[in-house]
PDB file of N, CA and C in Angstrom:
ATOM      1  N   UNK A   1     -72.180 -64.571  10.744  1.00  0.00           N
ATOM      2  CA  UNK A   1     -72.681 -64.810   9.422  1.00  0.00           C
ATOM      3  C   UNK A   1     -73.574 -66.042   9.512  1.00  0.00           C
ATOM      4  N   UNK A   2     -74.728 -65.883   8.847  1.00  0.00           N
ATOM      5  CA  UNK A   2     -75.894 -67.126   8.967  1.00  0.00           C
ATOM      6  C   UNK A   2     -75.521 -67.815   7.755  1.00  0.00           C
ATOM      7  N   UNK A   3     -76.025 -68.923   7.224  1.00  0.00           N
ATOM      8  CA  UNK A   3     -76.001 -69.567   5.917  1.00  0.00           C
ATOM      9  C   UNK A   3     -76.585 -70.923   6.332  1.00  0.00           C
ATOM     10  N   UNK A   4     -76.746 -71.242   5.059  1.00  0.00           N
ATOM     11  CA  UNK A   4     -77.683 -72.716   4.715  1.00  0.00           C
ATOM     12  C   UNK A   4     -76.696 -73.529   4.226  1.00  0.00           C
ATOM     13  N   UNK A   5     -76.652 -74.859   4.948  1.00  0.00           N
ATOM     14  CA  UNK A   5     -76.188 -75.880   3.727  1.00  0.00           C
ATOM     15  C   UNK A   5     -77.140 -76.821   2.687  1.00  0.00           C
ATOM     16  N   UNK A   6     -77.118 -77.093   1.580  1.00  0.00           N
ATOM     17  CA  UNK A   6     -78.239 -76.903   0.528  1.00  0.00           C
ATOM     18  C   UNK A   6     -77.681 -78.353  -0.193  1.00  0.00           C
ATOM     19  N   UNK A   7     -78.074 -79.245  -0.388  1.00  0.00           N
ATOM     20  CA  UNK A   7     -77.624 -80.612  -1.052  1.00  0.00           C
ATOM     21  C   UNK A   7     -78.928 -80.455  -2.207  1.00  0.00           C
ATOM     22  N   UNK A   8     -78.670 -80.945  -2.962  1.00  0.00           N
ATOM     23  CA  UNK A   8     -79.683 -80.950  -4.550  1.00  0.00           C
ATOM     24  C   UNK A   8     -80.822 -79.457  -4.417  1.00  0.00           C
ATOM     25  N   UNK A   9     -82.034 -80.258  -4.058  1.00  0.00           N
ATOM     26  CA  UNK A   9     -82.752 -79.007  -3.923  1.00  0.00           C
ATOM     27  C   UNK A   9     -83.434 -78.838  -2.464  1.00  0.00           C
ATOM     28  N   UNK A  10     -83.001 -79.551  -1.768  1.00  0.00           N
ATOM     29  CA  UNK A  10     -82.667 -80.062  -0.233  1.00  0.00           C
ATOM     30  C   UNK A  10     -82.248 -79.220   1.267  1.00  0.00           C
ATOM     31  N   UNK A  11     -82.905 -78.306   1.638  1.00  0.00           N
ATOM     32  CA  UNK A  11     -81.933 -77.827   2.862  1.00  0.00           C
ATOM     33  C   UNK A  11     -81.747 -78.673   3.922  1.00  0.00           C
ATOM     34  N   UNK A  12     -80.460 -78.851   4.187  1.00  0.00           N
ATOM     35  CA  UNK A  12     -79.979 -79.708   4.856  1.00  0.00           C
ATOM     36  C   UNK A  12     -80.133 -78.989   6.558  1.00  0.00           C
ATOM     37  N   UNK A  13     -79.239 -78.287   6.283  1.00  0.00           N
ATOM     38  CA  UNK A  13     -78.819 -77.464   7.436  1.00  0.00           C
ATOM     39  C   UNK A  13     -78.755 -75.828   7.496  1.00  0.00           C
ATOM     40  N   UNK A  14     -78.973 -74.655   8.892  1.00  0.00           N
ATOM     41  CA  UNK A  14     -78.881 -73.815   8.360  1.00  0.00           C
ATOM     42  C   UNK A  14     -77.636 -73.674   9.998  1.00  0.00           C
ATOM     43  N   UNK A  15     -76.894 -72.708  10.031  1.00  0.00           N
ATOM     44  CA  UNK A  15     -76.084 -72.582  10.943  1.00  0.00           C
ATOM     45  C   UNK A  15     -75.383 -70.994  10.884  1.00  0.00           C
ATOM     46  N   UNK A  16     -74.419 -70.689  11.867  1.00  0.00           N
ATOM     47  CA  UNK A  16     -73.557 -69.387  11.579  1.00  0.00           C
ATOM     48  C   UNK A  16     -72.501 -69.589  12.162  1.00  0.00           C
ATOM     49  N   UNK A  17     -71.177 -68.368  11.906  1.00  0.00           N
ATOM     50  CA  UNK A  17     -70.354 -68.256  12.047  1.00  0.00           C
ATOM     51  C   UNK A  17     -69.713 -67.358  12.300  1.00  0.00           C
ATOM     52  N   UNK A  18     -68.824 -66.974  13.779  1.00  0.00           N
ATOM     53  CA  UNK A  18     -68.250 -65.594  13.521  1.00  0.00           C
ATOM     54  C   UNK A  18     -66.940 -65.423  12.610  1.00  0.00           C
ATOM     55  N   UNK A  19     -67.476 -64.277  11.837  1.00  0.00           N
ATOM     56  CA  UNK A  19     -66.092 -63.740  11.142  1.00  0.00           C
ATOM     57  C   UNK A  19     -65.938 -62.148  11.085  1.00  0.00           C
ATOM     58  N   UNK A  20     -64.741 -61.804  10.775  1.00  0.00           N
ATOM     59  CA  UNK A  20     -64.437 -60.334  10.748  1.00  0.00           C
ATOM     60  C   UNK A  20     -64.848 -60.143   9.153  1.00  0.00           C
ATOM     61  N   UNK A  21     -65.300 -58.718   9.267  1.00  0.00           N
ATOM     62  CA  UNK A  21     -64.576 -58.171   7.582  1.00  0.00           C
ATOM     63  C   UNK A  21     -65.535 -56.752   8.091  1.00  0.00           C
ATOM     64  N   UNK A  22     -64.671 -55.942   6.557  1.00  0.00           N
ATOM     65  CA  UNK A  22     -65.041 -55.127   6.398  1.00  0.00           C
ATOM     66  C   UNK A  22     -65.639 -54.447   5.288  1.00  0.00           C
ATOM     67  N   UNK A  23     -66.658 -53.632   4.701  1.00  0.00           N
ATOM     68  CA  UNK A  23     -66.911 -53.466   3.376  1.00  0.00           C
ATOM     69  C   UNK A  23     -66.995 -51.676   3.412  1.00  0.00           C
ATOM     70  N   UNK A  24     -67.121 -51.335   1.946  1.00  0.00           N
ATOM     71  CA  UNK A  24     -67.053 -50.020   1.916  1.00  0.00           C
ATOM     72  C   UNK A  24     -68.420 -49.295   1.039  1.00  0.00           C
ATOM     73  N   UNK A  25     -68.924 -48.309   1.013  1.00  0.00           N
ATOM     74  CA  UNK A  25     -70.528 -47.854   0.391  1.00  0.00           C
ATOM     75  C   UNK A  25     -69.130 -47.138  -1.007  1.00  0.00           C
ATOM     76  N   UNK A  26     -68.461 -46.907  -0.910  1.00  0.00           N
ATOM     77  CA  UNK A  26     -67.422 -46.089  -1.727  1.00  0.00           C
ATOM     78  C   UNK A  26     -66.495 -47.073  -2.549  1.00  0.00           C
ATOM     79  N   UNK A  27     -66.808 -46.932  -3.871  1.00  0.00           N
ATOM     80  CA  UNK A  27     -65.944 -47.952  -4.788  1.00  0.00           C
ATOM     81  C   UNK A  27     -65.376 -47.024  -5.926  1.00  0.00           C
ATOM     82  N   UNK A  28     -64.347 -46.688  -5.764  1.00  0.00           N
ATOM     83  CA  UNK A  28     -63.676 -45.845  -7.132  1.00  0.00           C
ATOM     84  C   UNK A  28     -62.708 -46.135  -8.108  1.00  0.00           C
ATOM     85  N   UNK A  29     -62.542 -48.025  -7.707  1.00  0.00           N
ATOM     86  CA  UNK A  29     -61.741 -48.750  -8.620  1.00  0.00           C
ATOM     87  C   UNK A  29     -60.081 -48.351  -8.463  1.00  0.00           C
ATOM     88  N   UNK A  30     -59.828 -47.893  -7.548  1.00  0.00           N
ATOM     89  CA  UNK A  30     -58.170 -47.317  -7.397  1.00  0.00           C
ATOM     90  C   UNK A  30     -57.786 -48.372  -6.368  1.00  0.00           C
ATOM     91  N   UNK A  31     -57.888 -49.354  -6.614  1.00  0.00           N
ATOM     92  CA  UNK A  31     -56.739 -50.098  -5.506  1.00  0.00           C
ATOM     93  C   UNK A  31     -55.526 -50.575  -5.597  1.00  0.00           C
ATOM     94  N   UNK A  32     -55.134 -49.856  -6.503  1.00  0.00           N
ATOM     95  CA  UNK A  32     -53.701 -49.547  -6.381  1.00  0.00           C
ATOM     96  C   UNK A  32     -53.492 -48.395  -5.466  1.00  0.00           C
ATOM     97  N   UNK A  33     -54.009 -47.796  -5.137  1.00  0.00           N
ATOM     98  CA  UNK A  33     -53.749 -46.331  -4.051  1.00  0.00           C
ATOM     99  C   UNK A  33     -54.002 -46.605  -2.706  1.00  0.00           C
ATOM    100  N   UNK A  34     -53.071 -46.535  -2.113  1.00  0.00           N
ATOM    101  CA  UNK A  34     -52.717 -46.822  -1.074  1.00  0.00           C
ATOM    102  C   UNK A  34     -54.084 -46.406   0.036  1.00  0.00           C
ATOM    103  N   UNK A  35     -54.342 -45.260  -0.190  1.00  0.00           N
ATOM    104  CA  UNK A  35     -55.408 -44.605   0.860  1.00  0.00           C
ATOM    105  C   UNK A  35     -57.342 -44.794  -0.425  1.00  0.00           C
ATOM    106  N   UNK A  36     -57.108 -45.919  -0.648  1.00  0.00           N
ATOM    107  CA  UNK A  36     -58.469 -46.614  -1.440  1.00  0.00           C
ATOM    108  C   UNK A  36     -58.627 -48.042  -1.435  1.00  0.00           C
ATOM    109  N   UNK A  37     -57.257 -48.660  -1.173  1.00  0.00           N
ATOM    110  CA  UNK A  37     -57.081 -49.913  -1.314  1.00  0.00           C
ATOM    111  C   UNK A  37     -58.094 -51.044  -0.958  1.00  0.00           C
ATOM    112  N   UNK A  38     -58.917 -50.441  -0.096  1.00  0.00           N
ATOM    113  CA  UNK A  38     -59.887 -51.305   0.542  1.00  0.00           C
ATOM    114  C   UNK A  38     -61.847 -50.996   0.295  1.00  0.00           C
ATOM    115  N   UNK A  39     -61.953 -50.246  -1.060  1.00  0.00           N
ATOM    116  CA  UNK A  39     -62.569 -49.452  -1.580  1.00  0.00           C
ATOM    117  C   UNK A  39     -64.069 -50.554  -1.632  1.00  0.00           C
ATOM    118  N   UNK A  40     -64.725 -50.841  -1.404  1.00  0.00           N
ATOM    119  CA  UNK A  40     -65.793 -52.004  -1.646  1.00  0.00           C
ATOM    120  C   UNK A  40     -65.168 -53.654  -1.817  1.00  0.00           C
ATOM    121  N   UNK A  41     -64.044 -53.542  -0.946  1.00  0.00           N
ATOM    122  CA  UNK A  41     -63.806 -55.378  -1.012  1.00  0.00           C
ATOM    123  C   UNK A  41     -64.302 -55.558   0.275  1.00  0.00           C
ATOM    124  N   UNK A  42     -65.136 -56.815  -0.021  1.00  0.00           N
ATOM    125  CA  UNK A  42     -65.445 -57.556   0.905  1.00  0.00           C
ATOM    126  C   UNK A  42     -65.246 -58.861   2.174  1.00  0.00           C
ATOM    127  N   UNK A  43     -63.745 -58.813   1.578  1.00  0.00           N
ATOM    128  CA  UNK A  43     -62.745 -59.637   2.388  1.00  0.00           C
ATOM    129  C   UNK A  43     -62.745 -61.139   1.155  1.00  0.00           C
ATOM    130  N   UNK A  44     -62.500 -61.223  -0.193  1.00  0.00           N
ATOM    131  CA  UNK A  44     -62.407 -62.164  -0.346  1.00  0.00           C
ATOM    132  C   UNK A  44     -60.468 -62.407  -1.018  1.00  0.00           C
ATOM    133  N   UNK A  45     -59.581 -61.572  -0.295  1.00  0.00           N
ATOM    134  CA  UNK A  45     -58.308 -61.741  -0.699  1.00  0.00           C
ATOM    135  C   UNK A  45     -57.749 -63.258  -0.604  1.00  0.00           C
ATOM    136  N   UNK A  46     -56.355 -63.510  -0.853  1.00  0.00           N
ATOM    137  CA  UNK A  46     -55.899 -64.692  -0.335  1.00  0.00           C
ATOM    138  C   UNK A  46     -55.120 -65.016   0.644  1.00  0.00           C
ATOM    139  N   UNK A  47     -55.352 -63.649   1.794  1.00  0.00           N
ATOM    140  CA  UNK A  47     -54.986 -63.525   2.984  1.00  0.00           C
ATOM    141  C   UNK A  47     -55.693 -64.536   4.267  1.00  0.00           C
ATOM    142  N   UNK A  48     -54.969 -64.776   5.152  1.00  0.00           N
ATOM    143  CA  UNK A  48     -55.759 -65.695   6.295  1.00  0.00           C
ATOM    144  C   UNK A  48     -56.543 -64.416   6.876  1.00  0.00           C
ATOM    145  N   UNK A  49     -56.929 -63.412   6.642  1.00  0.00           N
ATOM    146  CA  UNK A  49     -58.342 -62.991   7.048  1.00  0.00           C
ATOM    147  C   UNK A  49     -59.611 -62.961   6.351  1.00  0.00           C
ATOM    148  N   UNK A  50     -59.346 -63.148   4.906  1.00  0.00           N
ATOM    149  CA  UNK A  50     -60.531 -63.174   4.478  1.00  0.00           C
ATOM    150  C   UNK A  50     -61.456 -64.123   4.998  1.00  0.00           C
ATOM    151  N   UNK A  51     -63.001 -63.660   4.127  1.00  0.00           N
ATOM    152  CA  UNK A  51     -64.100 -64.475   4.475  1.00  0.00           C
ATOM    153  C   UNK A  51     -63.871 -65.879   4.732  1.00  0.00           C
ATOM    154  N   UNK A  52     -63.574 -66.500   3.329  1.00  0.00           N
ATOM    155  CA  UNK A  52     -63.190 -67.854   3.000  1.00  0.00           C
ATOM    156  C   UNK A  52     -62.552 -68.567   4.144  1.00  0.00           C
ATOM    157  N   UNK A  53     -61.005 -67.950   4.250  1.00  0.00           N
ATOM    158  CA  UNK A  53     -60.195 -68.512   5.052  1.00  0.00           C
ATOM    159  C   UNK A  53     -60.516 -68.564   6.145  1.00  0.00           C
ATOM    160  N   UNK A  54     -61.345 -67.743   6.950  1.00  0.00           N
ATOM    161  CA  UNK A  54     -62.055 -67.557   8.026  1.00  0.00           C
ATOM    162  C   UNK A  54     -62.740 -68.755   8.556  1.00  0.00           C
ATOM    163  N   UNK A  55     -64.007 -69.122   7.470  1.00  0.00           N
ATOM    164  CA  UNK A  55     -64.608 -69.980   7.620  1.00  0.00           C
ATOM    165  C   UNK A  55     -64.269 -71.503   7.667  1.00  0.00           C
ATOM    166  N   UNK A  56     -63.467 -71.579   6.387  1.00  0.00           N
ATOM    167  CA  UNK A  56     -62.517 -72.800   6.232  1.00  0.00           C
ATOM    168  C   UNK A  56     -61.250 -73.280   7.554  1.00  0.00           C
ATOM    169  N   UNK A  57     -60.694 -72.502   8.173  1.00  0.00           N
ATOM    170  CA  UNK A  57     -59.984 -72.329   9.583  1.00  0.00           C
ATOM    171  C   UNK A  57     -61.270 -72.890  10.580  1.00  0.00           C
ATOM    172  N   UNK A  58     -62.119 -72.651  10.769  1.00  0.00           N
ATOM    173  CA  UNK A  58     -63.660 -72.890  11.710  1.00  0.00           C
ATOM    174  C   UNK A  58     -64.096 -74.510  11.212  1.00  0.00           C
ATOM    175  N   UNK A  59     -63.821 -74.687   9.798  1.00  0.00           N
ATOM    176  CA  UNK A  59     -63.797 -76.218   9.375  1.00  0.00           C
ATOM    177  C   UNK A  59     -65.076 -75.971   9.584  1.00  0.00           C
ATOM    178  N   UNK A  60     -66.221 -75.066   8.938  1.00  0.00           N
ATOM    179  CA  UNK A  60     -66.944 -75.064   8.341  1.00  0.00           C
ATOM    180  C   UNK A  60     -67.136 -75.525   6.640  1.00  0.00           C
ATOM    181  N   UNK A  61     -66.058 -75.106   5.996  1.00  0.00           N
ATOM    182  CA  UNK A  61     -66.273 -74.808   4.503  1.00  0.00           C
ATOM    183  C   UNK A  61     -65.287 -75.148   4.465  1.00  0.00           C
ATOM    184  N   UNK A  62     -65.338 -76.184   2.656  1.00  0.00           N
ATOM    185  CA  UNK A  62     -64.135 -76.223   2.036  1.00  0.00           C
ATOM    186  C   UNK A  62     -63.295 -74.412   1.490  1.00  0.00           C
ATOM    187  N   UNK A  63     -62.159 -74.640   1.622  1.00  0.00           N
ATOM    188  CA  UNK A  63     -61.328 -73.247   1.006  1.00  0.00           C
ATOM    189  C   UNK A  63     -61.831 -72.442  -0.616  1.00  0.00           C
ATOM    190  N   UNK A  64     -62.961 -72.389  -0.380  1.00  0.00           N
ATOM    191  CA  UNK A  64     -63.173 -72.091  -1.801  1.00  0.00           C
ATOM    192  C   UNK A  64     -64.697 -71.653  -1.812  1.00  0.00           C
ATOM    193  N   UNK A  65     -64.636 -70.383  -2.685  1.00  0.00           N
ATOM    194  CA  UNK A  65     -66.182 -69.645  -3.085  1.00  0.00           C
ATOM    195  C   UNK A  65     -66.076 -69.336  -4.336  1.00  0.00           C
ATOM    196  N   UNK A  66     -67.606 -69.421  -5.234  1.00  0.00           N
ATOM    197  CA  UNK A  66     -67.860 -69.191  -6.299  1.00  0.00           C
ATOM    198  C   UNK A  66     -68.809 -68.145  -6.754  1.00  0.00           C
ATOM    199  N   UNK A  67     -68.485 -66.961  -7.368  1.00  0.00           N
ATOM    200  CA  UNK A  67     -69.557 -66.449  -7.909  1.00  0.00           C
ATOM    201  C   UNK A  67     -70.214 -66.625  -9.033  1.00  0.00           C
ATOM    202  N   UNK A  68     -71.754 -67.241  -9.591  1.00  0.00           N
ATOM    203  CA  UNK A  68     -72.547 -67.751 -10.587  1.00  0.00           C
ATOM    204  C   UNK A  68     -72.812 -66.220 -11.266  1.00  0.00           C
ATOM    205  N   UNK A  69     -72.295 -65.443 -12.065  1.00  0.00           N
ATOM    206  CA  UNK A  69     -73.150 -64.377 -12.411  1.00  0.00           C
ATOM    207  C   UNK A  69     -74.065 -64.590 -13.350  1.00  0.00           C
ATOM    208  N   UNK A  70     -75.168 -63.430 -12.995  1.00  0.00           N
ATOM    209  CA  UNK A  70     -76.748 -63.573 -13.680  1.00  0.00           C
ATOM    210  C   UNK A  70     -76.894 -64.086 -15.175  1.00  0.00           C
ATOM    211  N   UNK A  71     -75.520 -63.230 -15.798  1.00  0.00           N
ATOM    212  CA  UNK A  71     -75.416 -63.099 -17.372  1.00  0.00           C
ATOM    213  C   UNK A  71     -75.773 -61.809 -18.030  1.00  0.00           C
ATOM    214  N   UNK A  72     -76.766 -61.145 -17.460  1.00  0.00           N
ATOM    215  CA  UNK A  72     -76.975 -59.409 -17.978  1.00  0.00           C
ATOM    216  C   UNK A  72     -76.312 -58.835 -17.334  1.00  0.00           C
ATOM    217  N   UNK A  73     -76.818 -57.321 -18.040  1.00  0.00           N
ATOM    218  CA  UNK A  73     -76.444 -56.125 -17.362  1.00  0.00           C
ATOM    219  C   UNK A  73     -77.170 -55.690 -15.954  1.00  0.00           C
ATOM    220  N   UNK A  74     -78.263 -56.258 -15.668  1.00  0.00           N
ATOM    221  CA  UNK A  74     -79.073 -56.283 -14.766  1.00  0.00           C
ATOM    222  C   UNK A  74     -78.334 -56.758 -12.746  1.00  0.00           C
ATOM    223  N   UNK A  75     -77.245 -57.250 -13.171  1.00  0.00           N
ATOM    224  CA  UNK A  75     -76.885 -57.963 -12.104  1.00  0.00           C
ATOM    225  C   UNK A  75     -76.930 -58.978 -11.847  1.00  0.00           C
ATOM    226  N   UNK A  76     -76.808 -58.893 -10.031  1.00  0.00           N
ATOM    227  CA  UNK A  76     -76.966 -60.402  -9.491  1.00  0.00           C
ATOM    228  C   UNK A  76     -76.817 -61.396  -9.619  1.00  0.00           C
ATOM    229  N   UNK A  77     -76.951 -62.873  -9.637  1.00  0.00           N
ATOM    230  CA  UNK A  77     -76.304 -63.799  -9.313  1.00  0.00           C
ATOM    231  C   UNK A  77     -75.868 -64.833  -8.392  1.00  0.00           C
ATOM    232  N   UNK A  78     -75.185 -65.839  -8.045  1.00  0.00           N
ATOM    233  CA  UNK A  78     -75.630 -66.185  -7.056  1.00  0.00           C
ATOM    234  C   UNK A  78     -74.054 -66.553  -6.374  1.00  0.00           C
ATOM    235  N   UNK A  79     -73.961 -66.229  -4.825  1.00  0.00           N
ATOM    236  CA  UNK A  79     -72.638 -66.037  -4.462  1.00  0.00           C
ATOM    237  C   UNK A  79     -72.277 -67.005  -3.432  1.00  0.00           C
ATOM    238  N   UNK A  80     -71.646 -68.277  -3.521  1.00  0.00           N
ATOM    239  CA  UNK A  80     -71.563 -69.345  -3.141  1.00  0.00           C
ATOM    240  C   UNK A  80     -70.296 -69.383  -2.057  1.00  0.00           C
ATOM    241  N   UNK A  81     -70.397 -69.289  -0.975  1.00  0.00           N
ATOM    242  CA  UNK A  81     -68.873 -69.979   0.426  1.00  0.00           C
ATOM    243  C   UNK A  81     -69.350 -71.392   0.706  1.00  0.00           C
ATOM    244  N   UNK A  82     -67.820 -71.910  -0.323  1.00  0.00           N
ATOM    245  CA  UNK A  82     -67.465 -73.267  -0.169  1.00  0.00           C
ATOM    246  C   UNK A  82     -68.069 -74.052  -1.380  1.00  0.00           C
ATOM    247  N   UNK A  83     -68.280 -75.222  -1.365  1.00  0.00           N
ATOM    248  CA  UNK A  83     -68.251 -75.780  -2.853  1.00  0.00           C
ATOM    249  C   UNK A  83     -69.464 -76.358  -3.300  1.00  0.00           C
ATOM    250  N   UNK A  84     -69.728 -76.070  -4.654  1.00  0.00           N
ATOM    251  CA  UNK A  84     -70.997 -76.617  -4.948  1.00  0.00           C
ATOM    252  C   UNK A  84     -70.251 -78.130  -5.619  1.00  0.00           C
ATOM    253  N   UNK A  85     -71.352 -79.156  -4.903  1.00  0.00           N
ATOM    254  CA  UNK A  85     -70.956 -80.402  -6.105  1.00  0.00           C
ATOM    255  C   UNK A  85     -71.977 -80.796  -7.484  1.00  0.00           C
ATOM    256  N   UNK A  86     -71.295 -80.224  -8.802  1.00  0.00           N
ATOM    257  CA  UNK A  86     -71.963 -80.258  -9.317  1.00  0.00           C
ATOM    258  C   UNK A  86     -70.837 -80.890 -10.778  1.00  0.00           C
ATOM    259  N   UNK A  87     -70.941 -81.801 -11.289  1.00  0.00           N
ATOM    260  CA  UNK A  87     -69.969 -82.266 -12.129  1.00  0.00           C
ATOM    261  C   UNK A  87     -69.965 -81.699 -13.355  1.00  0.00           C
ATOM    262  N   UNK A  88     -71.080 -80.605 -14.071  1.00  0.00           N
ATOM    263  CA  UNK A  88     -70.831 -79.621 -15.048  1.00  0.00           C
ATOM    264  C   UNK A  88     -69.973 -77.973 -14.798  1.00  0.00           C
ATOM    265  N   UNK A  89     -69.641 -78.351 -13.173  1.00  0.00           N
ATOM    266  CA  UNK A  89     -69.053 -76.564 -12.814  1.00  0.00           C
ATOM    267  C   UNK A  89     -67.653 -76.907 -12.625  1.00  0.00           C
ATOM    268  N   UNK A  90     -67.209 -75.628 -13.385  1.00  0.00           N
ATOM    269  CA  UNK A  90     -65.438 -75.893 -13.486  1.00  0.00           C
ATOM    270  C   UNK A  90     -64.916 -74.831 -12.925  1.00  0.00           C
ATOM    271  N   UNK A  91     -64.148 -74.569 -12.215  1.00  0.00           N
ATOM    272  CA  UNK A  91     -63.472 -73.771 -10.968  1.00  0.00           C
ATOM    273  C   UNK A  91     -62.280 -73.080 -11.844  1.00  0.00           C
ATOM    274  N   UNK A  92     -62.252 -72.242 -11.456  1.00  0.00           N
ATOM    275  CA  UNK A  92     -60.985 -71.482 -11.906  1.00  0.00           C
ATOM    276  C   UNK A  92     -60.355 -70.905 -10.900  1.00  0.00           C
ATOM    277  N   UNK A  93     -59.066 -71.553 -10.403  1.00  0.00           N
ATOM    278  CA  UNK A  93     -58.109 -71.251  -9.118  1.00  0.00           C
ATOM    279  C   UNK A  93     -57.643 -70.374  -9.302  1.00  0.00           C
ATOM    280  N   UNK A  94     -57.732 -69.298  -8.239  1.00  0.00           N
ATOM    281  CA  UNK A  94     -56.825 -68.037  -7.931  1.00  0.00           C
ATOM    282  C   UNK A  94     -55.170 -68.271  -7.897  1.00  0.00           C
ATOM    283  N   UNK A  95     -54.366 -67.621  -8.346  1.00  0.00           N
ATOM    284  CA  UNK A  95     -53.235 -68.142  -8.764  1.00  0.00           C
ATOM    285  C   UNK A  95     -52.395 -67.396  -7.530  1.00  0.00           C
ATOM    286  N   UNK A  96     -51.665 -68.589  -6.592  1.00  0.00           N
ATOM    287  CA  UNK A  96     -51.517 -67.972  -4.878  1.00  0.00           C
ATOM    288  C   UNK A  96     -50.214 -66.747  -5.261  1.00  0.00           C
ATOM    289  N   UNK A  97     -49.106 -67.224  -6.370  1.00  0.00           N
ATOM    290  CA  UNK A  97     -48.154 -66.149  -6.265  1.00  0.00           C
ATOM    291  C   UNK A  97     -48.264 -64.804  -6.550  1.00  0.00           C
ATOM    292  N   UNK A  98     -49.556 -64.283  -7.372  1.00  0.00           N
ATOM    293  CA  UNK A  98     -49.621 -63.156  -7.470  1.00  0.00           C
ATOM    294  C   UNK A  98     -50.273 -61.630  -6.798  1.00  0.00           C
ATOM    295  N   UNK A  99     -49.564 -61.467  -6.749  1.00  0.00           N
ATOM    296  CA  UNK A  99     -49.629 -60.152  -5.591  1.00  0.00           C
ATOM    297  C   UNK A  99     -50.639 -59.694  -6.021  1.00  0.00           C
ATOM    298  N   UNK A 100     -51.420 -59.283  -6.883  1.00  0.00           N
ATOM    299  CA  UNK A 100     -52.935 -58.768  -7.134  1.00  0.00           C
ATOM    300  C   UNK A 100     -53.581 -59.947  -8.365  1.00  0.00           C
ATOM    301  N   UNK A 101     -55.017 -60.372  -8.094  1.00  0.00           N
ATOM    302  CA  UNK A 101     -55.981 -60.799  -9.069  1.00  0.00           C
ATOM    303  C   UNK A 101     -56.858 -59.898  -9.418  1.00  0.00           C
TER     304      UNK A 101
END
């Protein structure tokens, strides 16, 4: 995985990293079903394989990614591994005991 590290409007650094994952072209929203479970996720569980943990283990990245969405129906957005410092953005922690988010 390639990526930039980005300070104000600044590229600092650009670097990579190996990680595993897997993704799917097939999303039918059943992941509760055992034989779908893995239906278009992209590894961001709160398992030590996901992306995150991956990277954060490599002591690349703090433990933590954010997605900025666009605001329409249109999409996109902007999809952040590891932390933006920005003192108007407020994080909302994945809550570790529960067996699905």
């Amino acid at each position: 995985m390639h990526f930039d590290t980005i300070v104000g409007n600044s590229l600092i650094s650009n670097t990579s990293a190996p990680v595993v994952f897997g993704c799917s072209s097939s999303q039918t929203g059943d992941l509760t079903k055992t034989d779908r479970a893995v239906d278009g996720i992209f590894g961001f569980g709160q398992q030590g394989l996901s992306i995150i943990s991956q990277l954060y283990s490599q002591g690349i990245t703090p433990n933590v990614f954010s997605h900025c969405l666009k605001g329409d129906n249109g999409g996109g957005g902007i999809l952040v591994l590891g932390q933006i410092v920005e003192p108007n953005l407020v994080y909302s922690p994945l809550v570790p005991s529960q067996y699905v988010f």
